[in-house]
N, C-alpha and C. Protein backbone atom coordinates (compact mmCIF):
# COMPACT_ATOMS: atom_id res chain seq x y z
N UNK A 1 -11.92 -35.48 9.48
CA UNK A 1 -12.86 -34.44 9.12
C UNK A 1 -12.14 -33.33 8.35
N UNK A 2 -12.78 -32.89 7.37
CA UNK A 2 -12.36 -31.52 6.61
C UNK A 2 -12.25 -30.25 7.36
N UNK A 3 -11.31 -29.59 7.24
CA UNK A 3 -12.28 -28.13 7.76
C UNK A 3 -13.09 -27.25 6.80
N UNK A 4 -13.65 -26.81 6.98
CA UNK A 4 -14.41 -25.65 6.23
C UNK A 4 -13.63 -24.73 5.75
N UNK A 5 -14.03 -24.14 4.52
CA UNK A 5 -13.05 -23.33 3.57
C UNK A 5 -12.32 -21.95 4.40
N UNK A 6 -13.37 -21.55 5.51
CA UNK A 6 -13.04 -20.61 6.38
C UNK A 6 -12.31 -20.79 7.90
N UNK A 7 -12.03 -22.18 8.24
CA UNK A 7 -11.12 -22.60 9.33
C UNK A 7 -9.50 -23.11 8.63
N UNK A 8 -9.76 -23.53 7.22
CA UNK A 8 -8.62 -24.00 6.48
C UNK A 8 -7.91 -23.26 6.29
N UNK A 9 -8.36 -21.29 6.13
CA UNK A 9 -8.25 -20.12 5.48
C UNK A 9 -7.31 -19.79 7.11
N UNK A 10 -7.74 -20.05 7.91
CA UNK A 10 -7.08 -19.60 9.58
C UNK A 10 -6.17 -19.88 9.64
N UNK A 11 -5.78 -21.42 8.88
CA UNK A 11 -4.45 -22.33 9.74
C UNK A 11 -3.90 -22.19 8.42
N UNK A 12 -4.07 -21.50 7.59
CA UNK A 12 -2.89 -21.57 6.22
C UNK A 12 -1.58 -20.51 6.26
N UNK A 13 -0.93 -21.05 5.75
CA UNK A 13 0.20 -20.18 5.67
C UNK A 13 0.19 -18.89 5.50
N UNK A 14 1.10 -17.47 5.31
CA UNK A 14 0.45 -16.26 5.05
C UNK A 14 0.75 -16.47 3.76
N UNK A 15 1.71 -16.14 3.21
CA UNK A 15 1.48 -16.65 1.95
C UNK A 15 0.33 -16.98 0.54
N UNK A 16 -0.44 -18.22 1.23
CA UNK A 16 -1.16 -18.35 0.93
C UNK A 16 -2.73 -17.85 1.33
N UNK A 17 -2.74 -17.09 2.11
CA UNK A 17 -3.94 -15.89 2.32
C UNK A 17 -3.52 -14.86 1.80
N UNK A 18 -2.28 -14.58 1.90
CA UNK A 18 -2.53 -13.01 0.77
C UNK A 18 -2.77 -13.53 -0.67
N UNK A 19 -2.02 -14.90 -1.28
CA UNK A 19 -2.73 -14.93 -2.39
C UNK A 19 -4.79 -14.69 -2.62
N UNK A 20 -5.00 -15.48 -1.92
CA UNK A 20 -6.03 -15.75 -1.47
C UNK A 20 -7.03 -14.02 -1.55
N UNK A 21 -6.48 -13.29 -0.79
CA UNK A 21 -6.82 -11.85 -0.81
C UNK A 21 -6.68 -11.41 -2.31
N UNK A 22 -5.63 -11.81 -2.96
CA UNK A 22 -5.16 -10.97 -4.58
C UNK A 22 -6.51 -12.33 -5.74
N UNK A 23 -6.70 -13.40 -4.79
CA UNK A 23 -7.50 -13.88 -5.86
C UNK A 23 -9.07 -12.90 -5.73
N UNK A 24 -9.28 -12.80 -4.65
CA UNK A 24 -10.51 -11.72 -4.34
C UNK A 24 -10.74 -10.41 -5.52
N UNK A 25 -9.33 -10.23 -6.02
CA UNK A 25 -9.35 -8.71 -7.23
C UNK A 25 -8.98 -9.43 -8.60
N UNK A 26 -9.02 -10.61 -8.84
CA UNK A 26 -9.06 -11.00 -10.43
C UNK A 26 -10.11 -11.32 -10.44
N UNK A 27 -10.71 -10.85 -11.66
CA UNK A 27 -11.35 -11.70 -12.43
C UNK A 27 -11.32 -13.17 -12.88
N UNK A 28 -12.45 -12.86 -14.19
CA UNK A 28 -12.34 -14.16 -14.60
C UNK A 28 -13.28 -14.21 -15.93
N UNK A 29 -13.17 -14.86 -16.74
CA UNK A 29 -13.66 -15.50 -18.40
C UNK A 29 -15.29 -15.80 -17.69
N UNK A 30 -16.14 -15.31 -17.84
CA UNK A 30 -17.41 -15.67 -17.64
C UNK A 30 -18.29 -16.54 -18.91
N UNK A 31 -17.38 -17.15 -19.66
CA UNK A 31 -17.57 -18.32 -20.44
C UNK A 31 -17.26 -19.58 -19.68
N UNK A 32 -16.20 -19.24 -18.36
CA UNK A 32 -15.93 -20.75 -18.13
C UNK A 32 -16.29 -20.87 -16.73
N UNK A 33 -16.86 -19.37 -16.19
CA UNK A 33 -16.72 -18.99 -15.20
C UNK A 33 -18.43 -18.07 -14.70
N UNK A 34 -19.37 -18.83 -15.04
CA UNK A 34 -20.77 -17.90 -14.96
C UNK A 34 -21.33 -17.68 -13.31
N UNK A 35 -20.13 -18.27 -12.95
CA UNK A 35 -20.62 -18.10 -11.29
C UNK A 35 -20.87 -16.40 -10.84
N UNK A 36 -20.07 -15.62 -11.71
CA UNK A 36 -19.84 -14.20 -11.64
C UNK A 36 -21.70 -13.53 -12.00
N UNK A 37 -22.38 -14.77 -12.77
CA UNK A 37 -23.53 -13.89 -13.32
C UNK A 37 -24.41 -13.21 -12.05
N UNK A 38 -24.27 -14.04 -10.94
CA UNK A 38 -25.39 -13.33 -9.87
C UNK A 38 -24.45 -12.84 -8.63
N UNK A 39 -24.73 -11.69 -8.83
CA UNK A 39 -24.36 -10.70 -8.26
C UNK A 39 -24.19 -10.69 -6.65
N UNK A 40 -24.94 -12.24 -5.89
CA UNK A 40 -24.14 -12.66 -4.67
C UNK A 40 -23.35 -12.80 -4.28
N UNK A 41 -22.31 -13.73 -5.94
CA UNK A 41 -21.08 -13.68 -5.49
C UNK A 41 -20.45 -13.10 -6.45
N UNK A 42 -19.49 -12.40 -5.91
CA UNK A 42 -18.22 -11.47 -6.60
C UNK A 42 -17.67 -12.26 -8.00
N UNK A 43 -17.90 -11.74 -9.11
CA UNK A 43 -16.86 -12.81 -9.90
C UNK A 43 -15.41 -12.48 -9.64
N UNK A 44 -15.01 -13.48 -9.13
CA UNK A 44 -13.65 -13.14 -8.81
C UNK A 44 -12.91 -14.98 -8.68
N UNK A 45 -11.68 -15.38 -7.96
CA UNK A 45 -11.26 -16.25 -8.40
C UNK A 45 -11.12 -16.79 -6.96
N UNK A 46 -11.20 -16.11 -5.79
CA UNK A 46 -11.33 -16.47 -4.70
C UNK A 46 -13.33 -17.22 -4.31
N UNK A 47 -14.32 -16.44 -5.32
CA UNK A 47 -15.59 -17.05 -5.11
C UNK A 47 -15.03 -18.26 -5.68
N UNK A 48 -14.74 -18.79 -6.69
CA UNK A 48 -14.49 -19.68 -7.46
C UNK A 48 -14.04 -20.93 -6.86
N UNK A 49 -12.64 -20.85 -5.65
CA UNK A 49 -12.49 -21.71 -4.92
C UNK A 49 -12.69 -22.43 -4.08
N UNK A 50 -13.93 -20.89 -3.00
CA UNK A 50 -14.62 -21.66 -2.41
C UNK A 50 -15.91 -22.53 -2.72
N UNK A 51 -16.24 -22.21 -4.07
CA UNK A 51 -17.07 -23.40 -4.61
C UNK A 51 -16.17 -24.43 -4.73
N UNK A 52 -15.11 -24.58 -5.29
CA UNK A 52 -14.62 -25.77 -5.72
C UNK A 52 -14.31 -26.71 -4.51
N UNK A 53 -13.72 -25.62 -3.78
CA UNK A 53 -13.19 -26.57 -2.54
C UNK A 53 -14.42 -27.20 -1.47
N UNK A 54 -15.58 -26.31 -1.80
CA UNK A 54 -16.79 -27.03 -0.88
C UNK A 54 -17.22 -28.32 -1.39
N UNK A 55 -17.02 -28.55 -2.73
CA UNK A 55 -17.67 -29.04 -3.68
C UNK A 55 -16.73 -30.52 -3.22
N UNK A 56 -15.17 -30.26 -3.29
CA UNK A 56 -14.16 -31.48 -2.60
C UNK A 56 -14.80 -31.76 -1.59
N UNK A 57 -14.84 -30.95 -0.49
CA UNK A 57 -14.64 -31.18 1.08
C UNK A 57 -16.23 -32.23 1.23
N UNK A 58 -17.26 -32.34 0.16
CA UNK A 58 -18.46 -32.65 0.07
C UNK A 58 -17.93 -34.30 -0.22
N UNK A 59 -16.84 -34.61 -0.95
CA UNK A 59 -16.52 -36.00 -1.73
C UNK A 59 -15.60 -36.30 -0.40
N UNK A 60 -15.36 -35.81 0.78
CA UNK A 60 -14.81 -36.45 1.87
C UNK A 60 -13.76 -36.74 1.56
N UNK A 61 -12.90 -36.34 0.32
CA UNK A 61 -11.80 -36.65 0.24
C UNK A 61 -10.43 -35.18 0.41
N UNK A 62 -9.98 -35.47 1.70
CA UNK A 62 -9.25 -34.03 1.93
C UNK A 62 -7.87 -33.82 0.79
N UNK A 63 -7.60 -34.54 0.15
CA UNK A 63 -6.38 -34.39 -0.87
C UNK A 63 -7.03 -33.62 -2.30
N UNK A 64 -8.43 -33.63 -2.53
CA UNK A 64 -8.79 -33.03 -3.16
C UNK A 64 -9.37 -31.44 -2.93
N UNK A 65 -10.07 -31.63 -1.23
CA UNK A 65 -10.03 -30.52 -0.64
C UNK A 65 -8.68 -29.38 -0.75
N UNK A 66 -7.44 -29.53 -0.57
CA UNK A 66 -6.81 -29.18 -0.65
C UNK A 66 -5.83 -28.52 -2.18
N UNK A 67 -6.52 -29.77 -2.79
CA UNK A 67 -6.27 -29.20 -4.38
C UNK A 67 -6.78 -28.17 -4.51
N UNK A 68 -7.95 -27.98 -4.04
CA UNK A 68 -8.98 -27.02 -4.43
C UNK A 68 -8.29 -25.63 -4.45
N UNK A 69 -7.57 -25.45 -2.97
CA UNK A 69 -7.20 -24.29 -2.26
C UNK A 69 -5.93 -24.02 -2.94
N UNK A 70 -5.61 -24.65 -3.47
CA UNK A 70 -3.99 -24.59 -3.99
C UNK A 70 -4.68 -24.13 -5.69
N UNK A 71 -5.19 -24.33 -6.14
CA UNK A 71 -5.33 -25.24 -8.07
C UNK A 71 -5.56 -23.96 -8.84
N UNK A 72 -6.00 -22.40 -8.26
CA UNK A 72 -5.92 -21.49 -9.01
C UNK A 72 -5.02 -20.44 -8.22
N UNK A 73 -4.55 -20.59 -7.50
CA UNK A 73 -3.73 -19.64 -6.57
C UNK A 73 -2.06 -18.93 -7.68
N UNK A 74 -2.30 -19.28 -8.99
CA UNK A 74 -1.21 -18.78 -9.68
C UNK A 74 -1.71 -17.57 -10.61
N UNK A 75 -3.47 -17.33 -10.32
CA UNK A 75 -4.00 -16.80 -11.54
C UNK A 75 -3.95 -15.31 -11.54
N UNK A 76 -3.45 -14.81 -10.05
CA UNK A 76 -3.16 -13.29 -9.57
C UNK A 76 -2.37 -13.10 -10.48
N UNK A 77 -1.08 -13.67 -10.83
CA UNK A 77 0.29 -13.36 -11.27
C UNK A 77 -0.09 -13.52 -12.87
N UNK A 78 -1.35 -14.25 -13.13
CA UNK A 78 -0.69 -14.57 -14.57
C UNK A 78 -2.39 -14.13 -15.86
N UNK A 79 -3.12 -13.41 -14.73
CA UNK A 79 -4.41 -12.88 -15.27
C UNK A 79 -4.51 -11.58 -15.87
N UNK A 80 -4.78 -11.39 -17.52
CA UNK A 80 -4.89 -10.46 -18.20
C UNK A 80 -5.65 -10.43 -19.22
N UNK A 81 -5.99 -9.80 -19.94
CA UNK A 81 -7.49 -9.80 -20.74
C UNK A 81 -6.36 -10.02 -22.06
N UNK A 82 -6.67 -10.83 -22.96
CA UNK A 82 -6.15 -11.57 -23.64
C UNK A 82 -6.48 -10.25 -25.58
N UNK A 83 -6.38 -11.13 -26.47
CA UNK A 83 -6.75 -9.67 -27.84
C UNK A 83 -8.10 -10.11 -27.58
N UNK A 84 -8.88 -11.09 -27.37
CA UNK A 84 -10.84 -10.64 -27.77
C UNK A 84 -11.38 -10.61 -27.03
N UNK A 85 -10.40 -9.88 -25.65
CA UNK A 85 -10.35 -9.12 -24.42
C UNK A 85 -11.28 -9.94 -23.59
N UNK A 86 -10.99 -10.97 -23.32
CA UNK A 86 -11.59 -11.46 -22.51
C UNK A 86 -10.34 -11.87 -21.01
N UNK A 87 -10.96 -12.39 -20.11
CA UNK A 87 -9.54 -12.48 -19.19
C UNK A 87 -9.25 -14.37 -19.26
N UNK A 88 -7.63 -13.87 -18.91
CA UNK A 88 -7.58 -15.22 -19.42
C UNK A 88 -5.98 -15.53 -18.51
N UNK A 89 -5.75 -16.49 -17.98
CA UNK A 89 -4.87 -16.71 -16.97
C UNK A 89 -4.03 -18.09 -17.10
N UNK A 90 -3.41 -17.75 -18.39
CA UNK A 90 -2.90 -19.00 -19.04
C UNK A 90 -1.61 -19.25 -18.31
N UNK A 91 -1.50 -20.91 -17.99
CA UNK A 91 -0.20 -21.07 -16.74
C UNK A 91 -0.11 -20.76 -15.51
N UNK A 92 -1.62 -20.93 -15.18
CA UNK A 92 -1.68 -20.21 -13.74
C UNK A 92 -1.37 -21.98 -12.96
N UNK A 93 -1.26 -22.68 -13.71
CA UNK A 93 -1.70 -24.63 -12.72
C UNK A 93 0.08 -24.27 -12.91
N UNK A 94 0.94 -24.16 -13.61
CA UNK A 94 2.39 -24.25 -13.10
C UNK A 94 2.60 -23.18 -11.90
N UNK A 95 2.97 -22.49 -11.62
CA UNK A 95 2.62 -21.36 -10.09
C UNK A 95 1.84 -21.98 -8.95
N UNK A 96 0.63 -22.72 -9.44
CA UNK A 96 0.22 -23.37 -8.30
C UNK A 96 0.68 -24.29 -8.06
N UNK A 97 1.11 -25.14 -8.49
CA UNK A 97 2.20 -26.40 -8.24
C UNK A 97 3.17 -26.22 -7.61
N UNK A 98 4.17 -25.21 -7.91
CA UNK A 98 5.20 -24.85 -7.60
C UNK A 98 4.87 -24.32 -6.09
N UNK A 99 3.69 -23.91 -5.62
CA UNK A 99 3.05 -23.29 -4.52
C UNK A 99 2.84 -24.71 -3.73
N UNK A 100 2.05 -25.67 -4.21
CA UNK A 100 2.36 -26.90 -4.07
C UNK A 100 3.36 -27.46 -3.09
N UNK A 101 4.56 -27.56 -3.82
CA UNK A 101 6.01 -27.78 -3.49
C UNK A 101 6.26 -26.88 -2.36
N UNK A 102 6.31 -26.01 -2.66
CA UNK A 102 6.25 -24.82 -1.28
C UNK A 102 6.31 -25.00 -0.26
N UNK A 103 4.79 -25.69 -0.40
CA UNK A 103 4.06 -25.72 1.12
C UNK A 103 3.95 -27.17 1.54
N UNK A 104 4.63 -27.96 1.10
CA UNK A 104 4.63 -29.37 1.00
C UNK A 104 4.19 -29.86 2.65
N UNK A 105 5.35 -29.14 3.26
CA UNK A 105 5.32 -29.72 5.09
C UNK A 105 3.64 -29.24 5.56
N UNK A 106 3.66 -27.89 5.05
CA UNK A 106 2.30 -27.73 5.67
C UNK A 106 1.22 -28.45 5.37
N UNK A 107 1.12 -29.37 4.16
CA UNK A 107 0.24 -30.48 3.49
C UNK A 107 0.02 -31.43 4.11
N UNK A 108 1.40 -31.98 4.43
CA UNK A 108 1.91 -32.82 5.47
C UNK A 108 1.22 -32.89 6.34
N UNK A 109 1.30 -31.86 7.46
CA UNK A 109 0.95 -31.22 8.59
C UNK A 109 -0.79 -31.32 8.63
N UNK A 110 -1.35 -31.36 7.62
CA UNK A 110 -2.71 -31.17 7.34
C UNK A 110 -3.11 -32.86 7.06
N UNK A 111 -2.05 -33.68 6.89
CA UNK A 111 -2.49 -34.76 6.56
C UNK A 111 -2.71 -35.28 5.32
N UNK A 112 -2.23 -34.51 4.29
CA UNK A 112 -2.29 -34.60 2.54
C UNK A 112 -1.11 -34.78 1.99
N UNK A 113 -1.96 -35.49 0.86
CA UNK A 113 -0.71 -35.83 0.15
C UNK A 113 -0.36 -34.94 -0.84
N UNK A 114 0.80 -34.35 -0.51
CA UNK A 114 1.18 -33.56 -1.29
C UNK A 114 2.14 -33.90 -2.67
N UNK A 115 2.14 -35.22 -2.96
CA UNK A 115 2.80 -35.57 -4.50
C UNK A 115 1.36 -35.49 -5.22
N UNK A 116 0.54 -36.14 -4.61
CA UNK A 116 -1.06 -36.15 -5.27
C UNK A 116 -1.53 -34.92 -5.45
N UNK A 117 -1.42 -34.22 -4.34
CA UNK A 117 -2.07 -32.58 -5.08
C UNK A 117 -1.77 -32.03 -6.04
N UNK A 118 0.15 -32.02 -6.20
CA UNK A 118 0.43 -31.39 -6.98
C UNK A 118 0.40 -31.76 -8.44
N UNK A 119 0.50 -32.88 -8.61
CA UNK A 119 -0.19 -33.65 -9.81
C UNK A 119 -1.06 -33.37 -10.22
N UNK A 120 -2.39 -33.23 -9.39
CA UNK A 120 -3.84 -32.72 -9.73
C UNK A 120 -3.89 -31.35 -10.02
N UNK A 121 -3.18 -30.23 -9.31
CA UNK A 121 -3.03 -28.87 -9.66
C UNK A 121 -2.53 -28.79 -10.62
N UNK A 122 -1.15 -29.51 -11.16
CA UNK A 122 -0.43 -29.33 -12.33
C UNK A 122 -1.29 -29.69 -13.36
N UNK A 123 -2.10 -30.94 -13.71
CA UNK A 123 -2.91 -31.37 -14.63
C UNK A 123 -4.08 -31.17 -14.65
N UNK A 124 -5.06 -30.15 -13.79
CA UNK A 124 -6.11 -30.00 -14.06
C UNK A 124 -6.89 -28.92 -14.54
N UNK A 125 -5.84 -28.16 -15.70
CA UNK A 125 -6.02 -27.63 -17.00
C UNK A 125 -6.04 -28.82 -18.18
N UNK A 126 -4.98 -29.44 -18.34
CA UNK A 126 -4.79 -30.15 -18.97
C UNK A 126 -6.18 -31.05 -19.25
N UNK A 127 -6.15 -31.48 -18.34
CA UNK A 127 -7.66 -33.02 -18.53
C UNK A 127 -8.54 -32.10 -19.10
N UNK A 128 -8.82 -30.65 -19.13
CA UNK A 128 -10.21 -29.88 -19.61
C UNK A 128 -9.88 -29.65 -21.43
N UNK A 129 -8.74 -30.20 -21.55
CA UNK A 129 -8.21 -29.88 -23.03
C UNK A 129 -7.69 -31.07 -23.96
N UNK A 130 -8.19 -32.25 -23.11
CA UNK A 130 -8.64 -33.41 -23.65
C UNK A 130 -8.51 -33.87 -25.29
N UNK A 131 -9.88 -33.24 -25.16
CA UNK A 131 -9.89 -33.40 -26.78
C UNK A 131 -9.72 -32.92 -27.69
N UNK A 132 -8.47 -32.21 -27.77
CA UNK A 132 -7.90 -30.54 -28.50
C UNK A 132 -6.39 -31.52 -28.68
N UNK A 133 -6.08 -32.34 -27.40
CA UNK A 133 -4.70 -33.37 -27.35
C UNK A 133 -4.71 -34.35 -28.99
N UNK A 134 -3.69 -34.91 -29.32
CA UNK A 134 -3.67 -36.07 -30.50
C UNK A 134 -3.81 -37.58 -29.50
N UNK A 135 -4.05 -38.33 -30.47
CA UNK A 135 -4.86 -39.64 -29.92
C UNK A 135 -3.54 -40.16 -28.93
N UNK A 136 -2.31 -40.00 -29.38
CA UNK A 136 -0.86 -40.46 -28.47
C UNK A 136 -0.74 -39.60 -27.27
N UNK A 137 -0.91 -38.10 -27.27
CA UNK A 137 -1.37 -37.37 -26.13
C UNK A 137 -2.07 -38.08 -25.11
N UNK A 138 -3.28 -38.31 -25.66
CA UNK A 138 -4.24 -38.56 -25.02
C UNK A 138 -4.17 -39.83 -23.82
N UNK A 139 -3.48 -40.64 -24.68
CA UNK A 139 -3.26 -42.10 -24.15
C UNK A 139 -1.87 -42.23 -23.41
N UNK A 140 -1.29 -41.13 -23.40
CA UNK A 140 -0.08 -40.98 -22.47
C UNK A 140 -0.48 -40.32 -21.51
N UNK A 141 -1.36 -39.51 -21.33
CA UNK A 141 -1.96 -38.76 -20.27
C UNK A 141 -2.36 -39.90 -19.55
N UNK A 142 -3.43 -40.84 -20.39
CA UNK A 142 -4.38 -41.50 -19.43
C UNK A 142 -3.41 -42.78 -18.60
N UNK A 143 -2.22 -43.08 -19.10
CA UNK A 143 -1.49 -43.57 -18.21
C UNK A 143 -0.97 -42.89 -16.94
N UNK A 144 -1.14 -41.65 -16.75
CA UNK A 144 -0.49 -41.51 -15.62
C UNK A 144 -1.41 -41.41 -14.32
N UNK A 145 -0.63 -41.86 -13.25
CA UNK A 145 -1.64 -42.54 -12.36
C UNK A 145 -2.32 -42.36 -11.40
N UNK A 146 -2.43 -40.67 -11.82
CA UNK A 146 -3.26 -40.06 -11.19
C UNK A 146 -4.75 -39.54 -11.70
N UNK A 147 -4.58 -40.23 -13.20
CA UNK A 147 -5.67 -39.84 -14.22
C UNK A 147 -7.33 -39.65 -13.86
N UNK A 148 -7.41 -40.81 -13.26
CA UNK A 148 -8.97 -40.94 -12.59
C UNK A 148 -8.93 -39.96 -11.40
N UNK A 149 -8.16 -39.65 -10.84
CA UNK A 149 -8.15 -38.50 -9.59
C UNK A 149 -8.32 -37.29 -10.07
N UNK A 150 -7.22 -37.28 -11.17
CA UNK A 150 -7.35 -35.73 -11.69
C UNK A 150 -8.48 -35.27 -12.21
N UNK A 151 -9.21 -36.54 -13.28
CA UNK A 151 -10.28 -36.49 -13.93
C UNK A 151 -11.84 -36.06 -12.61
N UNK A 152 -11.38 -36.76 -11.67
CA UNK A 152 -12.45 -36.32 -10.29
C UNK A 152 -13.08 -35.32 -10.28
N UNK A 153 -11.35 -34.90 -9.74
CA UNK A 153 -10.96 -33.57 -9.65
C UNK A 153 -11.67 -32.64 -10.59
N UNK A 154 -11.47 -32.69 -11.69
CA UNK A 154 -11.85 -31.54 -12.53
C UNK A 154 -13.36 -31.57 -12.11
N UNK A 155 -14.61 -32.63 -12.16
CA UNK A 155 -15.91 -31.93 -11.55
C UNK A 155 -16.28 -31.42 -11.12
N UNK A 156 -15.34 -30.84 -9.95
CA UNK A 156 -15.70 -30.05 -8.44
C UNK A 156 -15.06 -28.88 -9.52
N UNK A 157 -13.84 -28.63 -10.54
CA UNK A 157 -14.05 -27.65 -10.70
C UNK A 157 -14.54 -26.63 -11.87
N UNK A 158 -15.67 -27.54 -12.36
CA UNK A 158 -16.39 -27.35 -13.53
C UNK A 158 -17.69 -26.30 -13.40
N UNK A 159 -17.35 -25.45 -13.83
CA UNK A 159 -18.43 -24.36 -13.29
C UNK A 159 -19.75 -24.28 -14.02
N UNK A 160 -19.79 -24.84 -15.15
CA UNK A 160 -20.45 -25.08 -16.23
C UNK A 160 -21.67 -26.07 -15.29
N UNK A 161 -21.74 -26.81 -14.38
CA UNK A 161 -22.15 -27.45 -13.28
C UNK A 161 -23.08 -26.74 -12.25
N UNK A 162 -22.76 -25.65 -11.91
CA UNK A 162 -23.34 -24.73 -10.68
C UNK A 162 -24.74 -25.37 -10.78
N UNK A 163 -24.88 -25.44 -9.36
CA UNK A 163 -26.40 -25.57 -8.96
C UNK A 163 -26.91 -24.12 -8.60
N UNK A 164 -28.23 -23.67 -7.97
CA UNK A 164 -28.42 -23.18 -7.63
C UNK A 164 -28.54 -22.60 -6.35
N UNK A 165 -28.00 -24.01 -5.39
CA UNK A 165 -27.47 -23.43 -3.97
C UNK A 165 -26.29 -23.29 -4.15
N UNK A 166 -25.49 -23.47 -4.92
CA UNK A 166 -24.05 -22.55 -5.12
C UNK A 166 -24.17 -21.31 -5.63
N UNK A 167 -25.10 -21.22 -6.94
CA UNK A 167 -25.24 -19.24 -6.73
C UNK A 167 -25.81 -18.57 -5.66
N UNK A 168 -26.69 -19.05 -4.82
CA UNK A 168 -27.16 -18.32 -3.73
C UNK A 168 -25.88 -18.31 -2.02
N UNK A 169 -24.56 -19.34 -2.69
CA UNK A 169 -24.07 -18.51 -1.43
C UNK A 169 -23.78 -16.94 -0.89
């Protein structure tokens, strides 16, 4: 069984709740990010995860659950409004990886695989930039063999998606 984004939030490292707290005060690009439009939930980068990660914990698969919680946790450190001032948190999936690595035992400990997460955290900017890659890019990506996972992955965190019982949390 999964836990819920708010029992997962109990047994996590501190570490990773104060990130967690600093994702609560970034922003976010409300082009990629319209979850911010209704005013239920905070646009911020901590609403963001717990959509994503509900959205995993829903596919019963806890290695993605866990991506979830890990996959923007670099965007405190690396979020700033860019020149056509929009915010923009470029390199935030290397920091989370590396956060990843970190916390590896505690992954462990949770029952995840932590070579798989970090794969999926590291590459799931990447898979959204697809088709911006050259055709040899592309086809070197799709060899690696986490491709269909990562590719999963990215649905749960496609905001462009929101239903409407996700804006009303």
């Amino acid at each position: 069984m999964i836990l819920t984004f708010e029992k997962i939030l109990k047994i996590a490292p501190d570490e990773i709740k104060l990130l967690l707290e600093k994702c609560e005060k970034t922003p976010q690009n409300p082009t990629w990010h319209p979850e911010g439009a209704n005013e239920k939930i905070p646009h911020n980068v901590l609403a963001h995860t717990k959509i994503v990660y509900d959205r995993a914990k829903k596919s019963g698969n806890l290695n993605y659950a866990l991506a979830a919680l890990f996959h923007d946790l670099g965007k405190p450190e690396t979020t700033n409004l860019n020149k056509q001032g929009n915010w923009a948190s470029h390199n935030h999936e290397f920091i989370s990886a590396q956060l990843v690595i970190k916390y590896r035992d505690w992954i462990f400990r949770q029952k995840g695989d932590a070579d798989l997460i970090h794969d999926i955290v590291l590459n799931h900017m990447k898979i959204k930039r697809m088709d911006e890659m050259r055709r040899f890019k592309q086809e070197e990506f799709k060899r690696n063999l986490n491709y269909e996972k990562i590719n999963e992955f990215s649905e749960f965190d496609n905001m462009l998606t929101l239903t409407s019982e996700e804006l009303s949390l």
